[in-house]
PDB file of N, CA and C in Angstrom:
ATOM      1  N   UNK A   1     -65.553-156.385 -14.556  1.00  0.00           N
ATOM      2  CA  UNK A   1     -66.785-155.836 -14.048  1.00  0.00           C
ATOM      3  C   UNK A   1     -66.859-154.328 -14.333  1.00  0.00           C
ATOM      4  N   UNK A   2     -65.742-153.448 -14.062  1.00  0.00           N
ATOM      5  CA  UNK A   2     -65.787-152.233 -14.614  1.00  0.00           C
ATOM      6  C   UNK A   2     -65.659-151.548 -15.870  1.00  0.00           C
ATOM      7  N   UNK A   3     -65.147-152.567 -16.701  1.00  0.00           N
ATOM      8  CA  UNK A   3     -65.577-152.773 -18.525  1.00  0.00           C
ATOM      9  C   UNK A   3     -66.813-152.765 -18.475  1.00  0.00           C
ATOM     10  N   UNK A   4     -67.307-153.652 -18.156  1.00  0.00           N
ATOM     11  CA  UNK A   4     -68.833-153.686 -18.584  1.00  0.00           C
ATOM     12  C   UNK A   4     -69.952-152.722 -17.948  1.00  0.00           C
ATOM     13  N   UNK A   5     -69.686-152.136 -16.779  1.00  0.00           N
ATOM     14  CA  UNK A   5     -70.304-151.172 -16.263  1.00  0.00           C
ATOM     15  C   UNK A   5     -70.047-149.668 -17.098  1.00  0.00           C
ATOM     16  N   UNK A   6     -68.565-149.810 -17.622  1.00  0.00           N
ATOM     17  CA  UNK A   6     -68.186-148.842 -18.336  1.00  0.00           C
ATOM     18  C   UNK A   6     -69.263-148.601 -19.835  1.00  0.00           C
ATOM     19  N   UNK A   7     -69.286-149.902 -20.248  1.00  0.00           N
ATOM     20  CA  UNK A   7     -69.584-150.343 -21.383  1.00  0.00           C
ATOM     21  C   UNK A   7     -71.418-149.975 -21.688  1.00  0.00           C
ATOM     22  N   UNK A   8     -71.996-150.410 -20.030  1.00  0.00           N
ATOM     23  CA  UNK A   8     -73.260-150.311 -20.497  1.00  0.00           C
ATOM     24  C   UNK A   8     -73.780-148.730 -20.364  1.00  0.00           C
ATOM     25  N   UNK A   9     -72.917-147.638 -19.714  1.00  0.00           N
ATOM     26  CA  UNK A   9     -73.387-146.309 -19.192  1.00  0.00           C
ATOM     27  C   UNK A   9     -72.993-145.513 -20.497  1.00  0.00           C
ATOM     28  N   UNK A  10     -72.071-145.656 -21.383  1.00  0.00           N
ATOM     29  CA  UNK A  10     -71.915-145.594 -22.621  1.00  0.00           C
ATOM     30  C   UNK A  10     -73.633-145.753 -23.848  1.00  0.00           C
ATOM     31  N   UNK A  11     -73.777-146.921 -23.807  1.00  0.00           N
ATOM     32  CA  UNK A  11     -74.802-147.762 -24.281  1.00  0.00           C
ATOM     33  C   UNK A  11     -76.443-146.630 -23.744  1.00  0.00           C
ATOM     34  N   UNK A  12     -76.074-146.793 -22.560  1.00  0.00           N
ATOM     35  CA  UNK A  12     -77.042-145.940 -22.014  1.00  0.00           C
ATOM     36  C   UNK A  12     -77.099-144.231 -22.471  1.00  0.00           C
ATOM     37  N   UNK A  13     -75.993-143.656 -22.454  1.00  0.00           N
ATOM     38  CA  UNK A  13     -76.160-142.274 -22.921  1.00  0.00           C
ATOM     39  C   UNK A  13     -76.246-142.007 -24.001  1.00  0.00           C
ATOM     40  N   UNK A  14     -75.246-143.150 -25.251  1.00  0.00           N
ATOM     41  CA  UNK A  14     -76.048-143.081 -26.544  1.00  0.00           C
ATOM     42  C   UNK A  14     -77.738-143.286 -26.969  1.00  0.00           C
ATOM     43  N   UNK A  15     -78.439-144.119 -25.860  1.00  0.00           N
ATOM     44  CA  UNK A  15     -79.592-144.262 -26.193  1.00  0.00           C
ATOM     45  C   UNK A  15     -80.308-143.085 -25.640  1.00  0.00           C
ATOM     46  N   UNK A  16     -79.742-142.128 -24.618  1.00  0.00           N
ATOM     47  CA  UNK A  16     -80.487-141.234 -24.503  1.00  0.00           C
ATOM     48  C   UNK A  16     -79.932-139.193 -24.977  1.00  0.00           C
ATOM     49  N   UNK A  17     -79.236-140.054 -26.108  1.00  0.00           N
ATOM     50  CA  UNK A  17     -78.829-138.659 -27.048  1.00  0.00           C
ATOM     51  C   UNK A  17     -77.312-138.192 -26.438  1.00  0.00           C
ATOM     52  N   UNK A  18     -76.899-138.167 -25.725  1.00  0.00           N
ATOM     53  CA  UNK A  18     -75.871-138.333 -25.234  1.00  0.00           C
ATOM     54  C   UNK A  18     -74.323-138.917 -25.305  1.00  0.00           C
ATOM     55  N   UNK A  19     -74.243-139.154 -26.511  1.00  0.00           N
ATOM     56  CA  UNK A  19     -73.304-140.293 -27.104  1.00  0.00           C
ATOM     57  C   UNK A  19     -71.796-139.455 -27.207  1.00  0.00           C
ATOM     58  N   UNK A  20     -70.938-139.930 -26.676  1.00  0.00           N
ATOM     59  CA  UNK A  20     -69.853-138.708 -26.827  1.00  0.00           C
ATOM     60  C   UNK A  20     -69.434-137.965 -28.335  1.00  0.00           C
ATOM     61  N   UNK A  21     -69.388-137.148 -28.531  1.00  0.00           N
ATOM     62  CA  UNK A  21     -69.196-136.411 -30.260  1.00  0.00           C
ATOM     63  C   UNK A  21     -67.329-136.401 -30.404  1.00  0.00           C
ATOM     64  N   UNK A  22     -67.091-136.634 -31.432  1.00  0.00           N
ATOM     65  CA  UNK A  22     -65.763-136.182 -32.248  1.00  0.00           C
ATOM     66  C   UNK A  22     -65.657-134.499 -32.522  1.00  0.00           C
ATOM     67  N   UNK A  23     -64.477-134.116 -32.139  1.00  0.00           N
ATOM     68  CA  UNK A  23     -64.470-132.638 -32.923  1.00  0.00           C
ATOM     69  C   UNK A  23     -64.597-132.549 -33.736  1.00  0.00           C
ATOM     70  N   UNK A  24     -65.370-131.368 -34.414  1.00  0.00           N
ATOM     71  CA  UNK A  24     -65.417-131.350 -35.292  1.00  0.00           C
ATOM     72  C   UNK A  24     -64.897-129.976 -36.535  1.00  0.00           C
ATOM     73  N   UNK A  25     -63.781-129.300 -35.040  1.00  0.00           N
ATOM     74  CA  UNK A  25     -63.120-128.375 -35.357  1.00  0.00           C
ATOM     75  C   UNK A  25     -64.102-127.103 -35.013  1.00  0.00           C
ATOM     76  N   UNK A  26     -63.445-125.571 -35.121  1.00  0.00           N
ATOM     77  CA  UNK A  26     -64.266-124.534 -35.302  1.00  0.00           C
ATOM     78  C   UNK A  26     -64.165-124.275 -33.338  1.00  0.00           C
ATOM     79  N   UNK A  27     -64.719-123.837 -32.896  1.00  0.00           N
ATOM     80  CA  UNK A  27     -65.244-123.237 -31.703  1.00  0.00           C
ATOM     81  C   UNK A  27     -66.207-124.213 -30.348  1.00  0.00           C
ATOM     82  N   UNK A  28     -66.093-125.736 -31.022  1.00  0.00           N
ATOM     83  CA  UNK A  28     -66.920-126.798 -30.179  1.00  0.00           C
ATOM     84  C   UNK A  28     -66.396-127.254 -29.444  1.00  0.00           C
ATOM     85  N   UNK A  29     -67.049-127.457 -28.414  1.00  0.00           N
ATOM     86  CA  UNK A  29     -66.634-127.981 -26.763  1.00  0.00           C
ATOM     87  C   UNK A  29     -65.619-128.991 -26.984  1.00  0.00           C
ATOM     88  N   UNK A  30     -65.811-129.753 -27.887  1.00  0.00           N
ATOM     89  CA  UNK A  30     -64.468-130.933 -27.433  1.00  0.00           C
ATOM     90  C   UNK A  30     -63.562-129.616 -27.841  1.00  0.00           C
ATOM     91  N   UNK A  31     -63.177-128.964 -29.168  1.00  0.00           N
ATOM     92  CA  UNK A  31     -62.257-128.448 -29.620  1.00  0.00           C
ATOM     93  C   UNK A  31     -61.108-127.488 -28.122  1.00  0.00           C
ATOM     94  N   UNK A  32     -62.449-127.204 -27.219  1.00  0.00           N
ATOM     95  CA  UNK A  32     -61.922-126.414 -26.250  1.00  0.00           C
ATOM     96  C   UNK A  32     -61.168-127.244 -25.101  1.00  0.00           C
ATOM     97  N   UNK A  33     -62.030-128.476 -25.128  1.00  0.00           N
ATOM     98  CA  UNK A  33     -61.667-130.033 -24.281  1.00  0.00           C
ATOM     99  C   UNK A  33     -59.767-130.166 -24.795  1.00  0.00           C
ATOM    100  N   UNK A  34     -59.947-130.624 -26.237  1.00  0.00           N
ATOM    101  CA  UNK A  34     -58.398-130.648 -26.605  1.00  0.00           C
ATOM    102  C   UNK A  34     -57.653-129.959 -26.274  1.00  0.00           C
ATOM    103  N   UNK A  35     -57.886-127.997 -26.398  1.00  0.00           N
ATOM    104  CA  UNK A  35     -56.869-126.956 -26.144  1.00  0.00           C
ATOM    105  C   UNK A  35     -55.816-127.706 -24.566  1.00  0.00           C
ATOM    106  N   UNK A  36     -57.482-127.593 -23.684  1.00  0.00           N
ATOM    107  CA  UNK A  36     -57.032-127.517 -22.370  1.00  0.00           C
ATOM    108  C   UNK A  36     -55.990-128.601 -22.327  1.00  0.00           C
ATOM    109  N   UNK A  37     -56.375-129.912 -22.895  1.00  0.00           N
ATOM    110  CA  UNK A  37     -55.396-130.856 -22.282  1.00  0.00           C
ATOM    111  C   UNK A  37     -53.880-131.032 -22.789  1.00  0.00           C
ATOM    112  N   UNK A  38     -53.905-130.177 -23.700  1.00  0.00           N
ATOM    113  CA  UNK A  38     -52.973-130.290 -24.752  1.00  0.00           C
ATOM    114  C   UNK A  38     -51.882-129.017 -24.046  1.00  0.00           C
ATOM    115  N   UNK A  39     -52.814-127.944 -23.535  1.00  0.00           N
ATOM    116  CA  UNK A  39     -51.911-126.949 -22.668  1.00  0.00           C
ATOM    117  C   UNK A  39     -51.849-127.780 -21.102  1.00  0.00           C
ATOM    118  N   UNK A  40     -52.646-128.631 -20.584  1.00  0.00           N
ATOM    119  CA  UNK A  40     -52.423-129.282 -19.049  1.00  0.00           C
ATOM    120  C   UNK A  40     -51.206-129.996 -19.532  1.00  0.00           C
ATOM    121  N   UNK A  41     -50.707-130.711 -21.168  1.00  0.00           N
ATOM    122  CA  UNK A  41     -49.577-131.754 -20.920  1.00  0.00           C
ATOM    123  C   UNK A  41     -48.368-130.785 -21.013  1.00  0.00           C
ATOM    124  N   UNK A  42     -48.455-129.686 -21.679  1.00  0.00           N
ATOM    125  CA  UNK A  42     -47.443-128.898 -21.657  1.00  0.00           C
ATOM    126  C   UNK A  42     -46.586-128.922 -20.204  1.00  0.00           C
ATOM    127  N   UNK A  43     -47.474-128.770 -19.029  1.00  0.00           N
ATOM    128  CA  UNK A  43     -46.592-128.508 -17.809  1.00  0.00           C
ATOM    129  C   UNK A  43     -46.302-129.901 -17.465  1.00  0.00           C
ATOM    130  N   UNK A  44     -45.273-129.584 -16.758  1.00  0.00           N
ATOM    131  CA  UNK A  44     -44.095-130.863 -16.838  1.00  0.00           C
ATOM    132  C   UNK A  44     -43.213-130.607 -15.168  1.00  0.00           C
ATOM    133  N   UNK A  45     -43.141-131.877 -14.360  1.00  0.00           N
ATOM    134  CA  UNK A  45     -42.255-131.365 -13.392  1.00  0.00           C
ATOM    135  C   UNK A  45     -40.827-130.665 -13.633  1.00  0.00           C
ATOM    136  N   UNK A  46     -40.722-130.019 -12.920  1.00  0.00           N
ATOM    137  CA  UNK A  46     -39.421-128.838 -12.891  1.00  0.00           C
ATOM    138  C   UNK A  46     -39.746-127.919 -13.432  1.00  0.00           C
ATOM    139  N   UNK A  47     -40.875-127.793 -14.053  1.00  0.00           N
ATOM    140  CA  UNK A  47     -41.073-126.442 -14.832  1.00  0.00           C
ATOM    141  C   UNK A  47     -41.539-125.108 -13.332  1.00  0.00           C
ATOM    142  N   UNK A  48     -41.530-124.143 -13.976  1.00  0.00           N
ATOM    143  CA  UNK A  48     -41.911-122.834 -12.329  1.00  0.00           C
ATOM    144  C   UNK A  48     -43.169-122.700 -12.792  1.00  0.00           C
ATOM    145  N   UNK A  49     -43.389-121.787 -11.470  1.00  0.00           N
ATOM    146  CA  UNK A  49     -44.771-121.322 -11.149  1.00  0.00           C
ATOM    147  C   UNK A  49     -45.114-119.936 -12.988  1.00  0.00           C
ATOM    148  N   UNK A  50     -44.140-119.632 -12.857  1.00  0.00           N
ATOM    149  CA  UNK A  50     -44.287-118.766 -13.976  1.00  0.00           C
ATOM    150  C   UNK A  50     -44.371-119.350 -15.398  1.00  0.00           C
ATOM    151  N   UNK A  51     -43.855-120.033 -15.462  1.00  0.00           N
ATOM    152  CA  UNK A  51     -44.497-120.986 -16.779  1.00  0.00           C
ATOM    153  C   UNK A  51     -45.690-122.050 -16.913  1.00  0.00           C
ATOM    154  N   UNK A  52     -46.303-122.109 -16.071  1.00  0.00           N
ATOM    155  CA  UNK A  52     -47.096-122.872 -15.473  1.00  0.00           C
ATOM    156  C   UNK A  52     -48.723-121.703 -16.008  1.00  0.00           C
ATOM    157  N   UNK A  53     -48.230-120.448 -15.309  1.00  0.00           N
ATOM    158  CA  UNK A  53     -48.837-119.732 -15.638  1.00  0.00           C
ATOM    159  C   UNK A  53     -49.314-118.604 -16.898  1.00  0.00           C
ATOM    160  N   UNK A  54     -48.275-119.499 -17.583  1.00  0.00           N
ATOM    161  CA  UNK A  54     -48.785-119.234 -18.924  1.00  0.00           C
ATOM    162  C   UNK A  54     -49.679-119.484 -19.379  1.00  0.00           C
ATOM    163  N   UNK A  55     -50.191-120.919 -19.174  1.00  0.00           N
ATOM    164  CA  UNK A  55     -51.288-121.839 -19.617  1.00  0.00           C
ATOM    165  C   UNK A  55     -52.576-121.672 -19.002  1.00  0.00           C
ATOM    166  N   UNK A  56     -52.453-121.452 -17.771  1.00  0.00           N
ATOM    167  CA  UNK A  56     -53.929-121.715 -16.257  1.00  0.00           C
ATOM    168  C   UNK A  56     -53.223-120.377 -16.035  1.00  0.00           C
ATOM    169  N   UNK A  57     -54.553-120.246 -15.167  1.00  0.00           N
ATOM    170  CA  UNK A  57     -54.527-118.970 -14.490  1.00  0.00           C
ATOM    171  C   UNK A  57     -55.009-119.056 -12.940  1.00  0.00           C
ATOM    172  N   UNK A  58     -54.493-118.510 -11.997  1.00  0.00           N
ATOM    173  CA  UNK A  58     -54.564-119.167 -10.388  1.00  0.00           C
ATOM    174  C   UNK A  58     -55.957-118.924  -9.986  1.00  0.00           C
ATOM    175  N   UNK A  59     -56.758-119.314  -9.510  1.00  0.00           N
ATOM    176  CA  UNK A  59     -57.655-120.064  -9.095  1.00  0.00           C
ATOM    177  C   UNK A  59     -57.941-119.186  -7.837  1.00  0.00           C
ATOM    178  N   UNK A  60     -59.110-118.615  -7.131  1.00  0.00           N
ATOM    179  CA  UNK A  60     -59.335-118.023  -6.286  1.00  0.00           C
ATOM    180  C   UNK A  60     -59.682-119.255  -5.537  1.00  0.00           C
ATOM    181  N   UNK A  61     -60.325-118.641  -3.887  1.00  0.00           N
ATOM    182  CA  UNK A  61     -60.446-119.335  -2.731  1.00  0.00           C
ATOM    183  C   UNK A  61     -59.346-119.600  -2.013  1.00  0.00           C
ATOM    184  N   UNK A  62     -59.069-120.583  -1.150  1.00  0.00           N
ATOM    185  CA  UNK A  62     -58.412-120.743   0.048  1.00  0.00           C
ATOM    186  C   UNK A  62     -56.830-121.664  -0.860  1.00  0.00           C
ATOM    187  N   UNK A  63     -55.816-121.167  -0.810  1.00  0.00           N
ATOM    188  CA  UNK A  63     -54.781-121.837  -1.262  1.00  0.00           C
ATOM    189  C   UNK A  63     -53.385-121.856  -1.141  1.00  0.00           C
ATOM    190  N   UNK A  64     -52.340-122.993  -0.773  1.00  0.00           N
ATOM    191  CA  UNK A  64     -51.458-122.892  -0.062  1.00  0.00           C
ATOM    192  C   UNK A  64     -50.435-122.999  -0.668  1.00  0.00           C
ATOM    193  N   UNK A  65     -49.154-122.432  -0.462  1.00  0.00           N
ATOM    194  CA  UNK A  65     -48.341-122.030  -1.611  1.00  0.00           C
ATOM    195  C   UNK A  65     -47.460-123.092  -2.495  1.00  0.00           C
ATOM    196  N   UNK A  66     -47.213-124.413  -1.420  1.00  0.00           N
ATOM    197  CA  UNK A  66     -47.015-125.450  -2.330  1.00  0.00           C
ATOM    198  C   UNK A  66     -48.164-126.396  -2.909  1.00  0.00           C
ATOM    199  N   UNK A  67     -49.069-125.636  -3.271  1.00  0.00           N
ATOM    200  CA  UNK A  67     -50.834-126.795  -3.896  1.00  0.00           C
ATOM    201  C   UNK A  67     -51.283-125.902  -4.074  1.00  0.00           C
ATOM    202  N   UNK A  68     -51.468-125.604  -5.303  1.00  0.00           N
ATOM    203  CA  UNK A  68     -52.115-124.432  -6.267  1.00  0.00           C
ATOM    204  C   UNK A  68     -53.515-125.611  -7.107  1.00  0.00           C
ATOM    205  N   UNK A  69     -54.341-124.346  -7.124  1.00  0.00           N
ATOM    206  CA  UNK A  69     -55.717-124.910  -8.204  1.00  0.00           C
ATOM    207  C   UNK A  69     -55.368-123.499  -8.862  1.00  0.00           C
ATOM    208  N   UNK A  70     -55.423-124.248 -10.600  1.00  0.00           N
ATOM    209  CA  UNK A  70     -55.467-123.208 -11.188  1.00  0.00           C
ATOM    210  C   UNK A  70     -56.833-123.479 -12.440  1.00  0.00           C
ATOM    211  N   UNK A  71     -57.184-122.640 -13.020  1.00  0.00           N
ATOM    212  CA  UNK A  71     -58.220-122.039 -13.722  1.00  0.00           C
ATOM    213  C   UNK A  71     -58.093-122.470 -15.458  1.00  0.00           C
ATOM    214  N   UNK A  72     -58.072-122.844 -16.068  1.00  0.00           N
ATOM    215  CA  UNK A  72     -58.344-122.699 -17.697  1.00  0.00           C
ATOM    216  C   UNK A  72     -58.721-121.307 -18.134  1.00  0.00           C
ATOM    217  N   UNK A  73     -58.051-120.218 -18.988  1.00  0.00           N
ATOM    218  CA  UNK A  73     -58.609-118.968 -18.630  1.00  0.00           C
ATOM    219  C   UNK A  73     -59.843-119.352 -19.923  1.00  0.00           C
ATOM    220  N   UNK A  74     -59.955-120.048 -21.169  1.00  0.00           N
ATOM    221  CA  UNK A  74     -60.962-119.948 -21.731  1.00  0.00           C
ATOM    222  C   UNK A  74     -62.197-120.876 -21.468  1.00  0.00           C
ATOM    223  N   UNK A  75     -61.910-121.066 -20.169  1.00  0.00           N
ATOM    224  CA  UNK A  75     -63.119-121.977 -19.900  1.00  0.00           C
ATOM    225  C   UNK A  75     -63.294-121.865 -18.014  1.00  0.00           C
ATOM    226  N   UNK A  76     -63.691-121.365 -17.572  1.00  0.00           N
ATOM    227  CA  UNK A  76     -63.229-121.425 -15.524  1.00  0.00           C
ATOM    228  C   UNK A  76     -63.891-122.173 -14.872  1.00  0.00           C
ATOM    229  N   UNK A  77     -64.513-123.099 -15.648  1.00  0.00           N
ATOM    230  CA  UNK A  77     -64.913-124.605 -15.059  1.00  0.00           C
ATOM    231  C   UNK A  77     -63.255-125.887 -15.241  1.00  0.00           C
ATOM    232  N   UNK A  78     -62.894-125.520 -16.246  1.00  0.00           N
ATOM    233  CA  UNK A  78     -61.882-126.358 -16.214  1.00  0.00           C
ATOM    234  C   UNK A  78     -60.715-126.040 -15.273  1.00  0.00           C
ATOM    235  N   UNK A  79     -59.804-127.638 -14.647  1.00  0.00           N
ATOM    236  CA  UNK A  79     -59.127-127.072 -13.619  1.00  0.00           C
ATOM    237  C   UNK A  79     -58.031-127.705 -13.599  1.00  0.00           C
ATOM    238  N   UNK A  80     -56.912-127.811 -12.645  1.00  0.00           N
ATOM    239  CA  UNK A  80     -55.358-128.734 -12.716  1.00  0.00           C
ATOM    240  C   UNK A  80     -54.935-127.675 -11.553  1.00  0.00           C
ATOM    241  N   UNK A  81     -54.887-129.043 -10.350  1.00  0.00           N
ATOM    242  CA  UNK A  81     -53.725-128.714  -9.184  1.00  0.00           C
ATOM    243  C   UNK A  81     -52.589-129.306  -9.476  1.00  0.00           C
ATOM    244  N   UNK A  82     -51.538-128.188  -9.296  1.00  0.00           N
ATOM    245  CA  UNK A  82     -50.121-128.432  -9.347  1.00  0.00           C
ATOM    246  C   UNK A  82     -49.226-128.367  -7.846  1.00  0.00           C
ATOM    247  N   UNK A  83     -48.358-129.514  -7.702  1.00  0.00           N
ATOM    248  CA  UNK A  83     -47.899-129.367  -6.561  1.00  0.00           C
ATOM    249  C   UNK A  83     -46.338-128.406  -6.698  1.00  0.00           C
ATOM    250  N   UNK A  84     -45.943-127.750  -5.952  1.00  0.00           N
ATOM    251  CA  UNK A  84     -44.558-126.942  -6.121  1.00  0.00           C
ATOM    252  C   UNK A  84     -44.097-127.323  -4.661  1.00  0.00           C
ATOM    253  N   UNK A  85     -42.562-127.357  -5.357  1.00  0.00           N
ATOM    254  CA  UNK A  85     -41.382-127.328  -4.114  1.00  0.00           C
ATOM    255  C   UNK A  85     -40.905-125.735  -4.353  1.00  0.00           C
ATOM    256  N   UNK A  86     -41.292-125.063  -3.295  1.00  0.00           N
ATOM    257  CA  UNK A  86     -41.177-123.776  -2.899  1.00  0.00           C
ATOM    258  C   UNK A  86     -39.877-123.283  -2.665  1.00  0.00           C
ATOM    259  N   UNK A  87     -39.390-122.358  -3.581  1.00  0.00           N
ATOM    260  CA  UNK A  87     -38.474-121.617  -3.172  1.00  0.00           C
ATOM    261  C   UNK A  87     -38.213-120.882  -2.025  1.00  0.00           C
ATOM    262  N   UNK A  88     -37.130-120.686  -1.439  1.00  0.00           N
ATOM    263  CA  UNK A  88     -37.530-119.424  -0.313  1.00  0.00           C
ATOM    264  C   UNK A  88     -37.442-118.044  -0.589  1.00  0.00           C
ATOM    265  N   UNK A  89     -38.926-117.339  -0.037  1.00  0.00           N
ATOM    266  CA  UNK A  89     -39.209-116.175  -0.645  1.00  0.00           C
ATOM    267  C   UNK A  89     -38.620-115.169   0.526  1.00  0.00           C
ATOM    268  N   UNK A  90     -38.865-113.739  -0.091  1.00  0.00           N
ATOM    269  CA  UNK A  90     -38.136-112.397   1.016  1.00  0.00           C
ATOM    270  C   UNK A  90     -39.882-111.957   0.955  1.00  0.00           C
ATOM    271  N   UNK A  91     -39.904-111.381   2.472  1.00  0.00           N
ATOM    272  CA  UNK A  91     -40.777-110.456   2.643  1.00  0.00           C
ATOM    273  C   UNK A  91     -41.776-111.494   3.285  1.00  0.00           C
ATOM    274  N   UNK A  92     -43.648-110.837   2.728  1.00  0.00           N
ATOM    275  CA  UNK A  92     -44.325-110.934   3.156  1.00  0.00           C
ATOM    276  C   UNK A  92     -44.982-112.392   1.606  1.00  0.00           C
ATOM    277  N   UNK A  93     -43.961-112.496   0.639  1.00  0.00           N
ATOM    278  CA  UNK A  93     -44.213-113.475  -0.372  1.00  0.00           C
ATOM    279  C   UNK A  93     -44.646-114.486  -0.018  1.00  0.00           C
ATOM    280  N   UNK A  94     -45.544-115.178  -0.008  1.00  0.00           N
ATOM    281  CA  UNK A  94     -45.329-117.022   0.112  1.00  0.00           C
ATOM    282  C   UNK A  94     -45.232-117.343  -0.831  1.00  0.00           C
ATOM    283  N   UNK A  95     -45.797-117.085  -2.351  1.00  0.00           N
ATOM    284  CA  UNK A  95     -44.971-117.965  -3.462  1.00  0.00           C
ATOM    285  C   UNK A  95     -43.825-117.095  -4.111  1.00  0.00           C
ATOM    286  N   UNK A  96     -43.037-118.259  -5.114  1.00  0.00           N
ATOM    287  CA  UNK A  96     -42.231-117.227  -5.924  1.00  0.00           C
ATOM    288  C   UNK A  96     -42.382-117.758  -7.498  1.00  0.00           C
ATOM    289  N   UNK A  97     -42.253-116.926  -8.775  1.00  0.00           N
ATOM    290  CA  UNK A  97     -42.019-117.435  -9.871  1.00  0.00           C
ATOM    291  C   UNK A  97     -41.485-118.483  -9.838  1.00  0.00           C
ATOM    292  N   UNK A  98     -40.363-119.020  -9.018  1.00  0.00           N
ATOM    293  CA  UNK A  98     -39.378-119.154  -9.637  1.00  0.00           C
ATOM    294  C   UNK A  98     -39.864-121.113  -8.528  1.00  0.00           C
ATOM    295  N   UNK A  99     -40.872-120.879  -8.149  1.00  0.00           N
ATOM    296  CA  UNK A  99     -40.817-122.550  -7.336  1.00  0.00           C
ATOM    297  C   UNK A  99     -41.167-124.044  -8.332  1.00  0.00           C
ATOM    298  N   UNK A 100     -40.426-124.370  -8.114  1.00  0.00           N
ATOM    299  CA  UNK A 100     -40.444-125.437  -9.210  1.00  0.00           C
ATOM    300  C   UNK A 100     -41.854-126.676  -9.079  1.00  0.00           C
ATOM    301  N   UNK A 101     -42.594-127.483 -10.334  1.00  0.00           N
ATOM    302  CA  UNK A 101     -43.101-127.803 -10.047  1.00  0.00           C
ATOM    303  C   UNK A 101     -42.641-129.295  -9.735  1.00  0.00           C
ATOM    304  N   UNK A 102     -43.776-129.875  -8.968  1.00  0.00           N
ATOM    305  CA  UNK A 102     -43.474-131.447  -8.719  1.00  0.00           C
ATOM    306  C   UNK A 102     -44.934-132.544  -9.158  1.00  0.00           C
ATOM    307  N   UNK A 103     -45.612-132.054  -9.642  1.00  0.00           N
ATOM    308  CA  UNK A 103     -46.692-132.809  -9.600  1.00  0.00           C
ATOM    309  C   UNK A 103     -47.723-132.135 -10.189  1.00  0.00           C
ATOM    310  N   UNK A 104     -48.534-132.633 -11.033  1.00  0.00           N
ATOM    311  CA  UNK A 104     -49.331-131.899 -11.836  1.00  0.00           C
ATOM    312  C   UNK A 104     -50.804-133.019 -12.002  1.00  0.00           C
ATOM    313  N   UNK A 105     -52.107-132.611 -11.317  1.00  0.00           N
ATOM    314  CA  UNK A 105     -53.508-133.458 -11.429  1.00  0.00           C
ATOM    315  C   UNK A 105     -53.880-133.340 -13.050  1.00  0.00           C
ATOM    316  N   UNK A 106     -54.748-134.597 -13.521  1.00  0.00           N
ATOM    317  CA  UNK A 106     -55.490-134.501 -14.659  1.00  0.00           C
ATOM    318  C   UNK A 106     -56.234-133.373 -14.350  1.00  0.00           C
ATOM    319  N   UNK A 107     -56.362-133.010 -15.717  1.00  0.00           N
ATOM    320  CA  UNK A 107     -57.910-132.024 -15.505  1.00  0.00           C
ATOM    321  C   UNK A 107     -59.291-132.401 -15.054  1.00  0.00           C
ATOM    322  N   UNK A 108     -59.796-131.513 -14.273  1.00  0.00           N
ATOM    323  CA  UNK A 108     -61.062-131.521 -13.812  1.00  0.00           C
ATOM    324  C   UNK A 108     -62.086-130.829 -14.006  1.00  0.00           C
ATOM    325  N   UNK A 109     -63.419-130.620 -13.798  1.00  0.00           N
ATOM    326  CA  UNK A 109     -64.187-129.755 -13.813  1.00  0.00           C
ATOM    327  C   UNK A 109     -65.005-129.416 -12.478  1.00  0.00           C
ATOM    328  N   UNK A 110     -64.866-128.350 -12.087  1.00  0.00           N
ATOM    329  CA  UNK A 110     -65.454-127.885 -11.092  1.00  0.00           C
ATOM    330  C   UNK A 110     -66.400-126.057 -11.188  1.00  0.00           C
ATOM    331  N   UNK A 111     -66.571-126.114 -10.236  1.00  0.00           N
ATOM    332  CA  UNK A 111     -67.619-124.560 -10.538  1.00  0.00           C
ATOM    333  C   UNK A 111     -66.421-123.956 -10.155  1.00  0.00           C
ATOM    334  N   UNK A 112     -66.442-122.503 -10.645  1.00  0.00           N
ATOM    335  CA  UNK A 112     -65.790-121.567 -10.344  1.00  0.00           C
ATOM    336  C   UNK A 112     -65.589-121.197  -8.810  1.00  0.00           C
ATOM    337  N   UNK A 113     -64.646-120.807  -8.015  1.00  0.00           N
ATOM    338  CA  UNK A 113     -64.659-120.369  -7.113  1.00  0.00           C
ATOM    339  C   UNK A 113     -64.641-118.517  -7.040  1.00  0.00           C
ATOM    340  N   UNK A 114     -65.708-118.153  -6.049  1.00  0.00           N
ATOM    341  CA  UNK A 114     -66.036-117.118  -5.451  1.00  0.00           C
ATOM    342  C   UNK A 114     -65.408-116.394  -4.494  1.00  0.00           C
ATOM    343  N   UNK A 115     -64.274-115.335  -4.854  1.00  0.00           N
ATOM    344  CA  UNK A 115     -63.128-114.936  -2.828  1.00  0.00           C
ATOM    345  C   UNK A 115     -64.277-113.500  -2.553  1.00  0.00           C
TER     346      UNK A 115
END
């Protein structure tokens, strides 16, 4: 049943121009679609917060130090929450480079957040 529901909304957006496109290289939205996911598979559990952040960039609004939303920096609709097992930090820190990850969401798209 969800094949075919799949099948006909497909059917439907090709008939109304909408048909999904192939890259076609150069500077086009899928091309930017690929970067992201291709840098989202890069992160990998056990990897840290600091390598993590090579790829995404942290995500404003309300956020807690083991469940990060982070940002796509060439795109800030695109998104990936990562879960971390938190090191213990000194001071007034709640995260550290160095917290390892455990869990990493597909990418999403959402609006930018506003702090």
């Amino acid at each position: 049943m969800k094949t075919a529901a799949a099948l006909l909304a497909i059917a439907l957006l090709s008939l109304a121009g909408f048909a999904p496109r192939q890259a076609t290289g150069g500077s086009s939205p899928c091309s930017l679609a690929q970067q992201a996911l291709a840098d989202a598979g890069r992160i990998q559990p056990g990897m840290t917060r600091r390598e993590v952040e090579k790829y995404f960039a942290y995500d404003g609004g309300a956020q807690f130090p083991n469940n990060a939303r982070y940002t796509y920096p060439k795109c800030n609709y695109i998104k990936v929450e990562v879960e971390f097992d938190v090191a213990p930090t000194r001071g007034s820190e709640l995260t550290s480079p160095g917290d390892k990850v455990t869990k990493v969401s597909k990418l999403f798209i959402d609006y930018p957040v506003k702090d």
